[in-house]
C-alpha atoms as a PDB file:
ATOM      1  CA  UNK A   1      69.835  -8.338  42.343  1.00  0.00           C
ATOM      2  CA  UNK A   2      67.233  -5.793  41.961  1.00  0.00           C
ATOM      3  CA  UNK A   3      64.135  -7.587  40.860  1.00  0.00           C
ATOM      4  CA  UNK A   4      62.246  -5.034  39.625  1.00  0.00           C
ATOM      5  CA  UNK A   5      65.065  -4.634  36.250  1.00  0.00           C
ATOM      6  CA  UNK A   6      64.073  -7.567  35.287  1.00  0.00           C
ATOM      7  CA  UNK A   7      62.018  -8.430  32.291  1.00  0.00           C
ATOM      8  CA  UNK A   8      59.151 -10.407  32.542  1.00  0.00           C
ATOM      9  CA  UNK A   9      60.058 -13.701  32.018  1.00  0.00           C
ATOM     10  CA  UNK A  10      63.939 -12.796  31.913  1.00  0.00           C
ATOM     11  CA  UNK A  11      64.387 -15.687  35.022  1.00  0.00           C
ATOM     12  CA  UNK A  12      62.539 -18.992  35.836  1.00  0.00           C
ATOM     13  CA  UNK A  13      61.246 -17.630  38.912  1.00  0.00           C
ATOM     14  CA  UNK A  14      59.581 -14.523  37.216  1.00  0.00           C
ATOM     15  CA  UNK A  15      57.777 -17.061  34.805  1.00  0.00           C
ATOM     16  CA  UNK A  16      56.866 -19.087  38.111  1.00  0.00           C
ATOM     17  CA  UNK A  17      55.121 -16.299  39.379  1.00  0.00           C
ATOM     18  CA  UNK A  18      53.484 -15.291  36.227  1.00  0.00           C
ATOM     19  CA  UNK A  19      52.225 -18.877  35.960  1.00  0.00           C
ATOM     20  CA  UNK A  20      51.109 -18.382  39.835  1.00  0.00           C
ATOM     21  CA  UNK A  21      48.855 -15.381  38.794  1.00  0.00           C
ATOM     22  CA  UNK A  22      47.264 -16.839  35.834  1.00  0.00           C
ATOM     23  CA  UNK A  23      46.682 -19.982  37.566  1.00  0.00           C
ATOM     24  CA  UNK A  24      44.740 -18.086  40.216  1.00  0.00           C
ATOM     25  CA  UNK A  25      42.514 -15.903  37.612  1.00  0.00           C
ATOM     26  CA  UNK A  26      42.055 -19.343  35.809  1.00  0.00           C
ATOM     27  CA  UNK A  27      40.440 -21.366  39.154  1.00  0.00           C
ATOM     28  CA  UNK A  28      38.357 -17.869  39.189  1.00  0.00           C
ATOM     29  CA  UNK A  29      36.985 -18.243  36.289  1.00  0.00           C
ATOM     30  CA  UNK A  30      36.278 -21.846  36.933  1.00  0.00           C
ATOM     31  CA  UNK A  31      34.478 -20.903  40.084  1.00  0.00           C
ATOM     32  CA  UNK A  32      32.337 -18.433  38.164  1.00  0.00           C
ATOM     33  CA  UNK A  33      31.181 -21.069  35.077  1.00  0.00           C
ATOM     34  CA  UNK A  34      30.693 -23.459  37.593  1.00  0.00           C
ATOM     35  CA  UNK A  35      28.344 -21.075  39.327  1.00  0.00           C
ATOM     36  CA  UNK A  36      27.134 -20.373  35.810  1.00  0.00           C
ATOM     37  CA  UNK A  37      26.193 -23.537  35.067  1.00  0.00           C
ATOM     38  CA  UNK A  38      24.191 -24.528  38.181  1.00  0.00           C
ATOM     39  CA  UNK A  39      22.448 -20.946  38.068  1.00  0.00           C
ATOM     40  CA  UNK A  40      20.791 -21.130  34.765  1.00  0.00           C
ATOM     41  CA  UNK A  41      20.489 -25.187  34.400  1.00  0.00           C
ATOM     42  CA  UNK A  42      17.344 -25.173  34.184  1.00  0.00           C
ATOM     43  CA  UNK A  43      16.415 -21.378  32.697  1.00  0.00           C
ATOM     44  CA  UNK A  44      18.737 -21.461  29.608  1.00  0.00           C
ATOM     45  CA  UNK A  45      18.915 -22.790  26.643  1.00  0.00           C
ATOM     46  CA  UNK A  46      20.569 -25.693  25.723  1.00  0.00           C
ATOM     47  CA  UNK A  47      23.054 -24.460  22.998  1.00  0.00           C
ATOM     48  CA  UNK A  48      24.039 -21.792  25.422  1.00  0.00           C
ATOM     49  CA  UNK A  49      24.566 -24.215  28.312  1.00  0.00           C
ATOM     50  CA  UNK A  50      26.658 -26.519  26.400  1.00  0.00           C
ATOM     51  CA  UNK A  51      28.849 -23.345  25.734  1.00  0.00           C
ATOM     52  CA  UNK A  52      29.116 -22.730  28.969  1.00  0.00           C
ATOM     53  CA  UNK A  53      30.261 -27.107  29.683  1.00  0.00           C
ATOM     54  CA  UNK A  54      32.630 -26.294  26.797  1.00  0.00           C
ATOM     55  CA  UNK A  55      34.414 -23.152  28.219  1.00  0.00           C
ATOM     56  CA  UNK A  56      34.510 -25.361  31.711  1.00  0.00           C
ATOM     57  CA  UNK A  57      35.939 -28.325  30.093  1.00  0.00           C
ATOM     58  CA  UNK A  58      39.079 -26.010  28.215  1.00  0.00           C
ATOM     59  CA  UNK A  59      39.248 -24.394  31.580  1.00  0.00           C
ATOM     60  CA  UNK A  60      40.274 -27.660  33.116  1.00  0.00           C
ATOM     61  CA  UNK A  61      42.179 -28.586  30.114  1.00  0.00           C
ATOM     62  CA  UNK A  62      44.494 -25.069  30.589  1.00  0.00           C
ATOM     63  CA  UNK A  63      44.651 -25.582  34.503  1.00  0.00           C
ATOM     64  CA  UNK A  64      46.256 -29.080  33.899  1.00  0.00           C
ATOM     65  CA  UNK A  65      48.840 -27.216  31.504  1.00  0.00           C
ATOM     66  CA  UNK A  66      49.593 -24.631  33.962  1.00  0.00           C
ATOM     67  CA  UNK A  67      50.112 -26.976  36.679  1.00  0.00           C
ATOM     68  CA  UNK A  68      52.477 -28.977  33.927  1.00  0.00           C
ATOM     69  CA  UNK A  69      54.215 -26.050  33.364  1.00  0.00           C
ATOM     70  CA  UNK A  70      54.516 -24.667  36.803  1.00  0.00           C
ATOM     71  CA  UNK A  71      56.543 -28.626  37.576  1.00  0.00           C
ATOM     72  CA  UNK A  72      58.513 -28.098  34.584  1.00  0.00           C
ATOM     73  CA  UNK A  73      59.657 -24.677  35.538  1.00  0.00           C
ATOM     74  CA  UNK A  74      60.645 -26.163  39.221  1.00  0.00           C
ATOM     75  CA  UNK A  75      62.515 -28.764  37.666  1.00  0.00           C
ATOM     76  CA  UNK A  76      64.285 -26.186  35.338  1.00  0.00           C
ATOM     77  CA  UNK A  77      65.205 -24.141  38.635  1.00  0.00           C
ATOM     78  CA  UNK A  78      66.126 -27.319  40.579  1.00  0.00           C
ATOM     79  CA  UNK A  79      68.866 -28.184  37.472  1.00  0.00           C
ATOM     80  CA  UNK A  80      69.640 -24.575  37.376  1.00  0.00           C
ATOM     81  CA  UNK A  81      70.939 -24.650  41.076  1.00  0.00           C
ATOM     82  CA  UNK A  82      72.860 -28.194  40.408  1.00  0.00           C
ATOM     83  CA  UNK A  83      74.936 -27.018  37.507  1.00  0.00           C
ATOM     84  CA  UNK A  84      76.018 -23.700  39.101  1.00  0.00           C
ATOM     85  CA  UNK A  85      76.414 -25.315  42.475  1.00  0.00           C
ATOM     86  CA  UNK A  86      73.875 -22.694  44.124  1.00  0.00           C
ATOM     87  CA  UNK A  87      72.832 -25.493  47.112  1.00  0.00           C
ATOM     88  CA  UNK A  88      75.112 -26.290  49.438  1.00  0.00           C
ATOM     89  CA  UNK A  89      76.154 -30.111  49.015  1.00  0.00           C
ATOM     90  CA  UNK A  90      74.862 -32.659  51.679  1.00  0.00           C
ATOM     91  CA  UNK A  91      77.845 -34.268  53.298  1.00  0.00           C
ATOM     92  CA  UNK A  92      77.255 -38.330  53.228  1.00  0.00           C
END
């Protein structure tokens, strides 16, 4: 099958890899406000460096949903590939 046809998020394995590429720009990010916060610690203000603990803190909070997600998805493929027999059987 010709993956490029396919819509995004048409099959579980296209969603996989969008989750893949937005869970890599979101551990960016957390690099950078991490970096953020250490920088200017002591040179900003405090209302602006609780912003900055905030925006870390929902950071986390959407990495542990993507990494959620990302198991759900393989679990969704796994059942996928039982019902239409795509794995070959392990003789006993």
């Amino acid at each position: 099958m010709n993956t490029e046809s396919i819509a995004p998020f048409e099959t579980i394995e296209s969603a996989q890899e969008f989750l893949g590429l937005l869970t890599q720009a979101l551990l960016e990010s957390q690099v950078a406000i991490e970096e953020d916060i250490r920088a200017q610690t002591a040179t900003v203000s405090p209302r602006r460096l609780d912003a900055l603990k905030l925006i870390a803190y929902n950071l986390e909070r959407l990495s542990v949903h993507m990494t959620r997600s990302h198991r759900i998805l393989n679990d969704l493929r796994m059942l996928r590939r039982l019902l239409h027999e795509e794995r070959p059987r392990i003789a006993a």
